[in-house]
N, C-alpha and C. Protein backbone atom coordinates (compact mmCIF):
# COMPACT_ATOMS: atom_id res chain seq x y z
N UNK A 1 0.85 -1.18 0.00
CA UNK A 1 0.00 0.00 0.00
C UNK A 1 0.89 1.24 0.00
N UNK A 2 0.43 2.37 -0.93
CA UNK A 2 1.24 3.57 -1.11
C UNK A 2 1.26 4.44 0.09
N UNK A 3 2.14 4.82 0.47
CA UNK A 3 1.84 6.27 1.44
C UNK A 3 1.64 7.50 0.58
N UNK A 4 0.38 8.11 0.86
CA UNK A 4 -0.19 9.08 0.42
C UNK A 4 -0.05 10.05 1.50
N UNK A 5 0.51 11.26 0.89
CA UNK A 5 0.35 12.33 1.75
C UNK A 5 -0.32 13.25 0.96
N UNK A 6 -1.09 14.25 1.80
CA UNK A 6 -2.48 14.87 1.48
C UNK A 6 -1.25 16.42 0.70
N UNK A 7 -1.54 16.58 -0.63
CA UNK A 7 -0.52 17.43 -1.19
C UNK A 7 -0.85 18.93 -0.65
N UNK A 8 0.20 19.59 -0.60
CA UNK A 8 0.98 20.47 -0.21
C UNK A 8 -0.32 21.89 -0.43
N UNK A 9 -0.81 21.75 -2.33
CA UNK A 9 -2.15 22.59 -2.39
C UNK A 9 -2.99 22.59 -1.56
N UNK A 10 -3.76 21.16 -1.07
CA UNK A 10 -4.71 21.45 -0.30
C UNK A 10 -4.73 21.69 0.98
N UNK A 11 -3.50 21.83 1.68
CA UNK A 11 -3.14 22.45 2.98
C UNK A 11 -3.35 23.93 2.56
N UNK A 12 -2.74 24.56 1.83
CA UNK A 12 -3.27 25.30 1.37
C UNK A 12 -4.09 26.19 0.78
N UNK A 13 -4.97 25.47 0.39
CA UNK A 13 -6.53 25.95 0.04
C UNK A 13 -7.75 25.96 1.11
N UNK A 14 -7.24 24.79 2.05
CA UNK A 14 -7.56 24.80 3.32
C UNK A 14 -7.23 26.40 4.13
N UNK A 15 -6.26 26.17 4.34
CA UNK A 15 -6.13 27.59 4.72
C UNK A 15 -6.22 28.57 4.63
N UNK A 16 -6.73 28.99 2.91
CA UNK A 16 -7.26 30.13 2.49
C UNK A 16 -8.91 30.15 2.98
N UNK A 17 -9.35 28.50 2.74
CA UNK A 17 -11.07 28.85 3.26
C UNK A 17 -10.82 29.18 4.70
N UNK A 18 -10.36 29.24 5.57
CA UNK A 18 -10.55 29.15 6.69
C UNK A 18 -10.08 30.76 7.20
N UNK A 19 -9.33 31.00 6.25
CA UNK A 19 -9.00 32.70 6.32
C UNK A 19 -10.04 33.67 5.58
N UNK A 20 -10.56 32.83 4.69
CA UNK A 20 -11.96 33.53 4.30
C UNK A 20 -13.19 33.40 5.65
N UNK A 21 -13.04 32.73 6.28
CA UNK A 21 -14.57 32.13 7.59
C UNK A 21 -13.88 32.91 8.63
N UNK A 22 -12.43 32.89 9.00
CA UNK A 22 -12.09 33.24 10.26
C UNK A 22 -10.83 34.22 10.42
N UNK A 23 -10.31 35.03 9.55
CA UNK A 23 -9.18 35.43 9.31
C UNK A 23 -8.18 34.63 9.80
N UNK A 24 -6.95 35.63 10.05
CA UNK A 24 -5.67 34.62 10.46
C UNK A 24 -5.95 33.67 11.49
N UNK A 25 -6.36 33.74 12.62
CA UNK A 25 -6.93 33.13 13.81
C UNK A 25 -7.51 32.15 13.15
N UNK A 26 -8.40 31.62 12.31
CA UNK A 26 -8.53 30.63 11.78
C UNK A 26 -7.88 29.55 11.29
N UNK A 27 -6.50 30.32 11.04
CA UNK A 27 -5.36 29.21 10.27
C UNK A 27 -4.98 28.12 11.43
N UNK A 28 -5.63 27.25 11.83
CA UNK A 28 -4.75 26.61 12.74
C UNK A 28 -4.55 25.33 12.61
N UNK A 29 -3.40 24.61 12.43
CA UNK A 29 -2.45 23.40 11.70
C UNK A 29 -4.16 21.98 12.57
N UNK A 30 -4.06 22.17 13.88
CA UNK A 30 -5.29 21.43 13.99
C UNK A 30 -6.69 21.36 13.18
N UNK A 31 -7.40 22.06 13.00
CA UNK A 31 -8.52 22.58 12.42
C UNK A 31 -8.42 22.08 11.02
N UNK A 32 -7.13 22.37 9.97
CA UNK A 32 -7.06 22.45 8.63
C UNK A 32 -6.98 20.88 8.55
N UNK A 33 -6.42 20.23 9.48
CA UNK A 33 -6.11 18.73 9.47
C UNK A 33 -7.22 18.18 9.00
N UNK A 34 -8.10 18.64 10.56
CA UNK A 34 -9.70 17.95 10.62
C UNK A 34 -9.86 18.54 9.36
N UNK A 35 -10.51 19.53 8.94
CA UNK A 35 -11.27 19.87 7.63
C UNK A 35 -10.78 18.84 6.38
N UNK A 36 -9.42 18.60 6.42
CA UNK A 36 -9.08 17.67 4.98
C UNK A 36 -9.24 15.99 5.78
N UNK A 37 -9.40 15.71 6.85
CA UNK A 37 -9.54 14.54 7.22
C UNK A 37 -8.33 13.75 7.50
N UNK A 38 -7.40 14.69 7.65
CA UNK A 38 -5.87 13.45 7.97
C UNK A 38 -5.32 14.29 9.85
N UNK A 39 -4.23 13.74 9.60
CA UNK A 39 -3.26 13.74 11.01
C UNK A 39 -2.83 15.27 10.75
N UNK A 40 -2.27 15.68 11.49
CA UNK A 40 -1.42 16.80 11.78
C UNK A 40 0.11 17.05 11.34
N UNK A 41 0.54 15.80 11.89
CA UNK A 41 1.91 15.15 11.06
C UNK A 41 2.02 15.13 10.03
N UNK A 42 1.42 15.29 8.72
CA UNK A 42 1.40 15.39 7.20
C UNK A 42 1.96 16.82 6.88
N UNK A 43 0.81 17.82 7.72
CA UNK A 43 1.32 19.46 7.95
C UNK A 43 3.01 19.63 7.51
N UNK A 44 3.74 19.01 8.59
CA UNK A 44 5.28 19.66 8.73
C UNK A 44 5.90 18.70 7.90
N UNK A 45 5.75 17.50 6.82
CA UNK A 45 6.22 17.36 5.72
C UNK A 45 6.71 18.81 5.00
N UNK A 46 5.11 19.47 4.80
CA UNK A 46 5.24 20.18 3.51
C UNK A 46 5.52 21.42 4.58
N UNK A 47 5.33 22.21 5.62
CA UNK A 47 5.85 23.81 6.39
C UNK A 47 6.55 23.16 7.18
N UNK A 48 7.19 24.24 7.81
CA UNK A 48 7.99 24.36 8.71
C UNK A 48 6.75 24.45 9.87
N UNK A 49 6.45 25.54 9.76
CA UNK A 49 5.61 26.40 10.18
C UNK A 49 4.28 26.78 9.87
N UNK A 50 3.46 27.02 11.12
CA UNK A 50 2.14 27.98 11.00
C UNK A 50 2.48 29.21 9.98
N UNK A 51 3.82 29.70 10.43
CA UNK A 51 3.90 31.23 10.00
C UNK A 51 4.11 30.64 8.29
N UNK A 52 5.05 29.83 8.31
CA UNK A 52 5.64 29.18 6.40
C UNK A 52 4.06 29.22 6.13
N UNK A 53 2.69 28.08 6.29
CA UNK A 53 1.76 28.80 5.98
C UNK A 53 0.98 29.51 5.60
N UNK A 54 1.34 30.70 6.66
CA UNK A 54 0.53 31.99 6.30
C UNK A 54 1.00 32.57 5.03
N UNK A 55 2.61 32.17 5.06
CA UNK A 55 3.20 33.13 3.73
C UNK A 55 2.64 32.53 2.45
N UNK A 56 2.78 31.18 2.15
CA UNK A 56 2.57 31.20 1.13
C UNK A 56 1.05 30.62 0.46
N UNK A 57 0.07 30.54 1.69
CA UNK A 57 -1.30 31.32 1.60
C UNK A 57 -1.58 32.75 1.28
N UNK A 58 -0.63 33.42 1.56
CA UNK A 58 -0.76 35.01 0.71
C UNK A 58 -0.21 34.71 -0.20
N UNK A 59 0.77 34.17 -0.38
CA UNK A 59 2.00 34.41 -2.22
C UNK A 59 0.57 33.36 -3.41
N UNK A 60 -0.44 32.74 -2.61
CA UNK A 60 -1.07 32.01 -3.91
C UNK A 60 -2.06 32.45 -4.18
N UNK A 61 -2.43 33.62 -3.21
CA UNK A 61 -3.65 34.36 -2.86
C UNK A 61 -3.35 35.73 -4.27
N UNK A 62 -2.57 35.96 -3.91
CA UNK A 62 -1.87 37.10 -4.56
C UNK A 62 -1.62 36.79 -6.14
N UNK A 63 -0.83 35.51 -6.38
CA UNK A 63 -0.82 35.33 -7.87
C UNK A 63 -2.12 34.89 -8.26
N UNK A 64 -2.84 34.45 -7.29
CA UNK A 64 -4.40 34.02 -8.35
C UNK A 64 -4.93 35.33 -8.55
N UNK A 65 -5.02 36.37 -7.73
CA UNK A 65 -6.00 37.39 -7.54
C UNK A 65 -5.14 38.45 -8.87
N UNK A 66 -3.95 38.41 -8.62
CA UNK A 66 -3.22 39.53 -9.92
C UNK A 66 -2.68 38.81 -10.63
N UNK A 67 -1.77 38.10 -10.91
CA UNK A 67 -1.05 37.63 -12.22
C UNK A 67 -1.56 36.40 -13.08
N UNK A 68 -2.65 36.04 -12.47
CA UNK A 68 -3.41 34.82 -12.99
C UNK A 68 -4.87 35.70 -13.52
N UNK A 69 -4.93 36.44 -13.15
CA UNK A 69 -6.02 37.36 -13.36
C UNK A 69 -5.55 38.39 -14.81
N UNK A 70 -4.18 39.04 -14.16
CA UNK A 70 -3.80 39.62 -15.40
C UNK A 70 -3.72 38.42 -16.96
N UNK A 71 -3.15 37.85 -16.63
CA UNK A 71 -2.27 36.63 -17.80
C UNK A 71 -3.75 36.37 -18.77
N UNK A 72 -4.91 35.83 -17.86
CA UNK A 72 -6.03 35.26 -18.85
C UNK A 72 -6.95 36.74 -19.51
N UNK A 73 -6.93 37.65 -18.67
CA UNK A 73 -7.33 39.08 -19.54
C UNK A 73 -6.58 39.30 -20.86
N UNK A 74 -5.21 39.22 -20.45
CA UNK A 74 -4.19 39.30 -21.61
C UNK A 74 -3.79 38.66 -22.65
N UNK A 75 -4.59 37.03 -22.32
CA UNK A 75 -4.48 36.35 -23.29
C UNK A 75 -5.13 36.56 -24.39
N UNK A 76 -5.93 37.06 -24.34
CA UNK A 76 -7.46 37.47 -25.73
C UNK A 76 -6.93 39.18 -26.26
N UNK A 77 -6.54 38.57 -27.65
CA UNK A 77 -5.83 39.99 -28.38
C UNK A 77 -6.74 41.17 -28.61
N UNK A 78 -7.53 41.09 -27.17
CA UNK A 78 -9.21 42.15 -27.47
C UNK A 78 -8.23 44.01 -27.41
N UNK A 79 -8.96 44.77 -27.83
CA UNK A 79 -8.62 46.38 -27.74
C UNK A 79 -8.94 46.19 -26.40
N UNK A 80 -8.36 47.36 -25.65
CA UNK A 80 -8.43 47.87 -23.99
C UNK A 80 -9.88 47.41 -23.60
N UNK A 81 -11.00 48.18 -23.98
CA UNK A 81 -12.21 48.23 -23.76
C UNK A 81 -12.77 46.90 -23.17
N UNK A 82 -12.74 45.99 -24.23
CA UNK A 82 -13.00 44.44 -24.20
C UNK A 82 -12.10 43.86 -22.67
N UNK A 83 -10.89 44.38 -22.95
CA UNK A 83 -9.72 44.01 -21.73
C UNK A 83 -10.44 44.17 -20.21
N UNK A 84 -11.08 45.24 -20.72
CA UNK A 84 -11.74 45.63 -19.46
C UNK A 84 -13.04 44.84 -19.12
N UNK A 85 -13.60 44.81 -19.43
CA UNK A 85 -15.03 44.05 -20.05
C UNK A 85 -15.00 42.88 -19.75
N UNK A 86 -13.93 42.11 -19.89
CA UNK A 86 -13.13 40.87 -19.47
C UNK A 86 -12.94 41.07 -17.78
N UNK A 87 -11.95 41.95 -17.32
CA UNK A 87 -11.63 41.89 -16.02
C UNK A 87 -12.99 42.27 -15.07
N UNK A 88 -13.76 42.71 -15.75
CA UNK A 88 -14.81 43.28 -14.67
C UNK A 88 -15.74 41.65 -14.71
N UNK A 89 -15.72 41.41 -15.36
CA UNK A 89 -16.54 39.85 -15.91
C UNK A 89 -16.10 38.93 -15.01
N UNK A 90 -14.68 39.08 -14.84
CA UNK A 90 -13.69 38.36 -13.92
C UNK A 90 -14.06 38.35 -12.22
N UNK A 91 -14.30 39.52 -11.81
CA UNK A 91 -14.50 40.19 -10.66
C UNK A 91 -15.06 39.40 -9.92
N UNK A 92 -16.36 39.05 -9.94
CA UNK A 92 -17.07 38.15 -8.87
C UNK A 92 -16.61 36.41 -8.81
N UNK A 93 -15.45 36.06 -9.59
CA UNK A 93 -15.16 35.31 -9.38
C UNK A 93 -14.00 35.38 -8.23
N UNK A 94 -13.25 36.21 -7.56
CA UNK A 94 -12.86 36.58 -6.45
C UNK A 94 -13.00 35.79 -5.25
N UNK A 95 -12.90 35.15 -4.58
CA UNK A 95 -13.22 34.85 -3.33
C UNK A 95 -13.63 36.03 -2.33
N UNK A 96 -14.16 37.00 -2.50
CA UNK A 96 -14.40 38.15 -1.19
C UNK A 96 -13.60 38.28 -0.19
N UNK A 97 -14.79 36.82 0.37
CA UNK A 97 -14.20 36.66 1.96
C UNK A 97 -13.17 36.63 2.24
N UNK A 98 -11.97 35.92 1.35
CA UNK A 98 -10.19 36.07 1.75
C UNK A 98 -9.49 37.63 1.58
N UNK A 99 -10.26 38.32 0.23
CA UNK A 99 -9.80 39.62 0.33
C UNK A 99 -10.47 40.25 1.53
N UNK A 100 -11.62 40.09 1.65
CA UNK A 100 -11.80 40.97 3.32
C UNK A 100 -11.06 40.85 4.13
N UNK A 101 -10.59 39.56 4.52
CA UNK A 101 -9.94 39.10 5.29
C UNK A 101 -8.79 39.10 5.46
N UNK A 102 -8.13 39.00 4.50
CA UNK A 102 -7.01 39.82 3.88
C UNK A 102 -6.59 41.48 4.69
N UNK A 103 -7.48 42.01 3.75
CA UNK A 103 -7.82 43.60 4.32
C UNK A 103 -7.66 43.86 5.84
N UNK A 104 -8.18 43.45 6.07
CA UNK A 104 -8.63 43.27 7.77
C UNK A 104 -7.73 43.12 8.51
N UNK A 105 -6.69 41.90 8.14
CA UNK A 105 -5.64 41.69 8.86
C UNK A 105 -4.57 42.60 8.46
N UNK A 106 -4.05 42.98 7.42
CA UNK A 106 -3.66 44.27 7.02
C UNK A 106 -3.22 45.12 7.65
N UNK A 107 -4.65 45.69 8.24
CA UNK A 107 -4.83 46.86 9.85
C UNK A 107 -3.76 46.54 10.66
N UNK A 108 -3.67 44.99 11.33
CA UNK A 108 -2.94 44.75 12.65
C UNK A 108 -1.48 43.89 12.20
N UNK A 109 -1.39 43.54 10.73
CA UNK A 109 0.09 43.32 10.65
C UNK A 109 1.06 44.06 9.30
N UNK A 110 2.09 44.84 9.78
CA UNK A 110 2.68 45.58 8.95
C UNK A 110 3.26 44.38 7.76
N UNK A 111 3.77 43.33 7.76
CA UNK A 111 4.34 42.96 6.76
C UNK A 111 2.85 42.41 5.62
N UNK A 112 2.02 42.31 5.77
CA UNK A 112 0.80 42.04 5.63
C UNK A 112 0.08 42.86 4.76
N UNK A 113 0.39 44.24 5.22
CA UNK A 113 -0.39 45.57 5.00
C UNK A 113 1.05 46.13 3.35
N UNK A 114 2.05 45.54 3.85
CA UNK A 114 2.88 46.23 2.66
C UNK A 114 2.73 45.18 1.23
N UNK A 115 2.02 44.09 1.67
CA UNK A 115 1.95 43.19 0.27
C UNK A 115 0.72 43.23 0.08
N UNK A 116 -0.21 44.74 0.85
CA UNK A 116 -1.14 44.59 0.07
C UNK A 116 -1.60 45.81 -0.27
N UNK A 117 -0.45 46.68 0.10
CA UNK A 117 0.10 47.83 -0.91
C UNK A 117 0.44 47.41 -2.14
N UNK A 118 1.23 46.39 -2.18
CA UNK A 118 1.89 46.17 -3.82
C UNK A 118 0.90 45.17 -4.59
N UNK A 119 0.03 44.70 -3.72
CA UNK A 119 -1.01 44.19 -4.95
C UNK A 119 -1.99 45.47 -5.13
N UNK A 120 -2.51 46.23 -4.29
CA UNK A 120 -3.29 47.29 -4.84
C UNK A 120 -2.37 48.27 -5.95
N UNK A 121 -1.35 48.32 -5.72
CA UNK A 121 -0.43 48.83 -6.69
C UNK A 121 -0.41 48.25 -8.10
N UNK A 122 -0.19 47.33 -7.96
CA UNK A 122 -0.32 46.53 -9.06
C UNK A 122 -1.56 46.41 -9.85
N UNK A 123 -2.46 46.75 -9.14
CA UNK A 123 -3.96 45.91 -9.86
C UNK A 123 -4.07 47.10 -10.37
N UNK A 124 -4.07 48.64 -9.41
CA UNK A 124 -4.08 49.91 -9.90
C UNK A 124 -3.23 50.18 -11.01
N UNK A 125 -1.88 49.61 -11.17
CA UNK A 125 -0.71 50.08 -12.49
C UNK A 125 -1.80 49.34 -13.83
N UNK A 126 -1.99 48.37 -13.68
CA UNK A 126 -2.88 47.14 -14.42
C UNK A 126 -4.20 48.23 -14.82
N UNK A 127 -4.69 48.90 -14.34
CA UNK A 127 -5.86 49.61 -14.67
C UNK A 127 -5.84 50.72 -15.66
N UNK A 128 -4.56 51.36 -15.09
CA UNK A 128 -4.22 52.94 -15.74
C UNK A 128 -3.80 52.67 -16.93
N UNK A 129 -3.09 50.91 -16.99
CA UNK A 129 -2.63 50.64 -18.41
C UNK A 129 -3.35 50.77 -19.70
N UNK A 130 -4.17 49.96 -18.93
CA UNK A 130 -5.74 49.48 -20.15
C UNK A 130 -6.74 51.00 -20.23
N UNK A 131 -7.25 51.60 -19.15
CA UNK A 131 -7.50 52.97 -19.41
C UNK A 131 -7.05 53.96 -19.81
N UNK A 132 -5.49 53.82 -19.89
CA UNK A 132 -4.21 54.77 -20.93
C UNK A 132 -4.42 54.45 -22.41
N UNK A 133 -4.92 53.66 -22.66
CA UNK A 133 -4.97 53.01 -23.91
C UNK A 133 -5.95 53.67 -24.97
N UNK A 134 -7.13 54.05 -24.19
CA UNK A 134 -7.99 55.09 -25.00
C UNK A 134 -8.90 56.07 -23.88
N UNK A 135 -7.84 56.83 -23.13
CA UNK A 135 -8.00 58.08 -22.29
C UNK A 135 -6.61 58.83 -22.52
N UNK A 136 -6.73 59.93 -23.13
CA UNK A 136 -5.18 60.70 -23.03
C UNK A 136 -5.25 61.44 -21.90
N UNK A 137 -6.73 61.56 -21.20
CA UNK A 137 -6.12 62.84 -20.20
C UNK A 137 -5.79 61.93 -19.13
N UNK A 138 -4.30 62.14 -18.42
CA UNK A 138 -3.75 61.50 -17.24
C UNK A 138 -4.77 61.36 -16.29
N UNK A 139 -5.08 62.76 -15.71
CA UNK A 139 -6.53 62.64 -14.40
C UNK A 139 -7.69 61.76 -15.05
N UNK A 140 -8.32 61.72 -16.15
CA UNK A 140 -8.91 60.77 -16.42
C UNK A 140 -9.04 59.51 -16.24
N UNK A 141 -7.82 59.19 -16.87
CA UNK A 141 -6.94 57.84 -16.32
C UNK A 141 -7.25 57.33 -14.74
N UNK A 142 -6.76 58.07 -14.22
CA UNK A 142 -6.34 57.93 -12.91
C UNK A 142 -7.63 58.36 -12.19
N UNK A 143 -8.60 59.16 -12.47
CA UNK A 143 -10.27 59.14 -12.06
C UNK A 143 -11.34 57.29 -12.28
N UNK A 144 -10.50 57.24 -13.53
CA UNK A 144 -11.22 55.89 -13.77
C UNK A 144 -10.82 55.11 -12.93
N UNK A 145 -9.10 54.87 -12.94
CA UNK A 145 -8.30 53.60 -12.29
C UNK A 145 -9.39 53.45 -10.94
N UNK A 146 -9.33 54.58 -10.06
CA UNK A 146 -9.50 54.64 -8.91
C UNK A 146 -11.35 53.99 -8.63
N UNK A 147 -12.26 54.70 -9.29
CA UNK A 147 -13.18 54.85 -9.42
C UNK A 147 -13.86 52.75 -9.74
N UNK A 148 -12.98 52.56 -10.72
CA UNK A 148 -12.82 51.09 -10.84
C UNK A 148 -12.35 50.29 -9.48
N UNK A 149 -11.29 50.49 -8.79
CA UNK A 149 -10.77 49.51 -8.12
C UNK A 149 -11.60 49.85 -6.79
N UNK A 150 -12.42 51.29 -6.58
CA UNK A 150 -13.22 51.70 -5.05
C UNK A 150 -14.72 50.72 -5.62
N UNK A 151 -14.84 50.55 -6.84
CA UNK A 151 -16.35 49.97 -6.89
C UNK A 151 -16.24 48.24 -6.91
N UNK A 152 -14.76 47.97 -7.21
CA UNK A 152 -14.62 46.64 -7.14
C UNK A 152 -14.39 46.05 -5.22
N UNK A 153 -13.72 47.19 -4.71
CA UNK A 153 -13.51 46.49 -3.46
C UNK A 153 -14.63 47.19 -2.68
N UNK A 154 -15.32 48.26 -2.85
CA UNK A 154 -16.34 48.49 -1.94
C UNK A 154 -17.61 48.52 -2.10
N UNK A 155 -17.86 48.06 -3.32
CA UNK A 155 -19.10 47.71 -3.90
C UNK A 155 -20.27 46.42 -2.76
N UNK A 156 -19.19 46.09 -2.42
CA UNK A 156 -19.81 44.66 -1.00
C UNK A 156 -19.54 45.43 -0.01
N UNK A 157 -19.23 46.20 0.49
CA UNK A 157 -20.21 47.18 1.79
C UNK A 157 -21.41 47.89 1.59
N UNK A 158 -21.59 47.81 0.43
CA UNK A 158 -23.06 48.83 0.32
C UNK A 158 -24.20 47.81 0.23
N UNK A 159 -24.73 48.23 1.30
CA UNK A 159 -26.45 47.42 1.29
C UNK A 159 -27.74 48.46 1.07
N UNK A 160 -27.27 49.42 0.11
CA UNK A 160 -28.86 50.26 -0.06
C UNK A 160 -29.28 49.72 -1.12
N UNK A 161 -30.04 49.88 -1.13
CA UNK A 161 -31.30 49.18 -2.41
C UNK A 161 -30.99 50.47 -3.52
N UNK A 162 -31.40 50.10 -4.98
CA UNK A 162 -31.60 50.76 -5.99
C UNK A 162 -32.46 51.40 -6.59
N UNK A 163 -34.00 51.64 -6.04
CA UNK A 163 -34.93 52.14 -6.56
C UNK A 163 -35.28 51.99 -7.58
N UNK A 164 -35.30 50.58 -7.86
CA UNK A 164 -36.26 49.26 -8.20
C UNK A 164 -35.09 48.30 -9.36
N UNK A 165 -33.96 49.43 -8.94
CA UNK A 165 -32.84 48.30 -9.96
C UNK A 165 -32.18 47.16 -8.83
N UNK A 166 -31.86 46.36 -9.76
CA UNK A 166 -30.76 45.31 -8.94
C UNK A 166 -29.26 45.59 -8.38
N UNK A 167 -28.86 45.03 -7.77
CA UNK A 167 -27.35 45.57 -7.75
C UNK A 167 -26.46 45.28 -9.30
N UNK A 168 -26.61 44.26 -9.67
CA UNK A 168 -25.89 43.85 -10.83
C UNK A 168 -26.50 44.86 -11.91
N UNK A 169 -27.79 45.30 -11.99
CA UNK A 169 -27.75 46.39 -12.73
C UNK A 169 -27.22 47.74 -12.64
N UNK A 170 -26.84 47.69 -11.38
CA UNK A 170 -26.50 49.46 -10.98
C UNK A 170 -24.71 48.89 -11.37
N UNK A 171 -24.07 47.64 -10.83
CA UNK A 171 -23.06 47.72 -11.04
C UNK A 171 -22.88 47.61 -13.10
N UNK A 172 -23.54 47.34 -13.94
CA UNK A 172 -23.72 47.17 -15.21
C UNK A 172 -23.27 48.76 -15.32
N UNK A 173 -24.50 49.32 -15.21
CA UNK A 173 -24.50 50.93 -15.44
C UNK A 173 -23.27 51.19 -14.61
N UNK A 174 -22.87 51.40 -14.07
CA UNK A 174 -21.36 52.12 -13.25
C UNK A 174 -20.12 51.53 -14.32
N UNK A 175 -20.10 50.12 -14.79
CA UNK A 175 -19.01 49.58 -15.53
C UNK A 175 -19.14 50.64 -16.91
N UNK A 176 -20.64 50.61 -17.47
CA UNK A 176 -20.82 51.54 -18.95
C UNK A 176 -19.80 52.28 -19.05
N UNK A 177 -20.36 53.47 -17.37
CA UNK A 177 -19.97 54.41 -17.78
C UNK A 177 -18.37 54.44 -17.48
N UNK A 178 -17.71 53.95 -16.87
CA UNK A 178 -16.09 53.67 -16.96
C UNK A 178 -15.81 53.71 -18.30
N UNK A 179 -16.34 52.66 -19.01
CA UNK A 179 -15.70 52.68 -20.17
C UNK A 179 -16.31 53.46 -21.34
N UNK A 180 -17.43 54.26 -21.15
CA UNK A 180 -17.90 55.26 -22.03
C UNK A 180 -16.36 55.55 -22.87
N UNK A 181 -17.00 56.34 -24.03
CA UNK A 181 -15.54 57.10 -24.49
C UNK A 181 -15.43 58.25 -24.09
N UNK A 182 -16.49 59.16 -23.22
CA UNK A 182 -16.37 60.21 -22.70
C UNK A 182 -17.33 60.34 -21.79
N UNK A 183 -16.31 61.00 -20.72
CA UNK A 183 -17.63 61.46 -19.11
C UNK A 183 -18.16 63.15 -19.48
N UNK A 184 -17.71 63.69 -20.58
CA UNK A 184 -17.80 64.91 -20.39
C UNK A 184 -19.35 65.04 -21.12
């Protein structure tokens, strides 16, 4: 009989659901065991550490959310517009709960909070690109970038109703007008 050890991903994906339900405090080498159904001892095959863990539960968090995100937008030789059209399409496929959670922890840990400076950096450089593409005015640019990435991450705090629209329609109409060819 083979020895099977439970691979290295799903300790990992484990630990992202559980940082989506419970933030960091959730990550705990017991808990993730039970949830996949094995021993504890399998754990420190693949980490060192709780903390080894946490890191590279953010480093997979991070390439799915930006460079796996960028790469399949980029794959389709569409003009900007479409590019966009694409990434916003993309959007609710997100996990939320880990970026909240994410966010959240952020607040109370500095090394935490600076890698998620450089993914908002990033997703923001990623925006201004594709909106540089057919906006010449810089503030434009950079009205959209912003305007895009505040309706993508704060669009799930708002619970007012629409006066008789849906949310997915109000967010429809808000995407239009991003990519209108002119706000003026």
């Amino acid at each position: 009989m083979a020895n099977v050890r439970t691979p290295r991903r799903a300790w990992i994906e484990a630990a992202q659901r559980a940082l989506g339900a419970g933030g960091p405090e959730a990550v705990r080498v017991e808990a993730l065991a039970a949830s996949l159904g094995v021993s504890k001892g399998g754990f420190y095959w693949h980490f060192k550490d709780r903390r080894a863990l946490l890191a590279e539960t953010l480093d997979s968090w991070e390439k799915a959310v930006v460079e796996d995100v960028i790469a399949q937008v980029e794959s389709q030789p569409d003009e900007p517009r479409a590019k966009l059209a694409h990434l916003f399409a993309l959007a609710p496929s997100v996990d939320f709960a880990v970026e909240l959670a994410i966010r959240e922890w952020s607040r109370r840990d500095a090394d935490v909070a600076a890698r998620l400076r450089r993914i908002d950096g990033r997703r923001m450089a990623y925006l201004r690109l594709l909106f540089g593409q057919f906006c010449s005015d810089e503030d434009e640019v950079e009205a959209r970038s912003m305007l895009t990435y505040s309706l993508f991450v704060g669009s799930y705090f708002i619970a007012a109703q629409h006066d008789g629209k849906s949310r997915s329609q109000v967010l429809r109409l808000a995407i239009d007008r991003l990519l209108s060819e002119s706000w003026k």
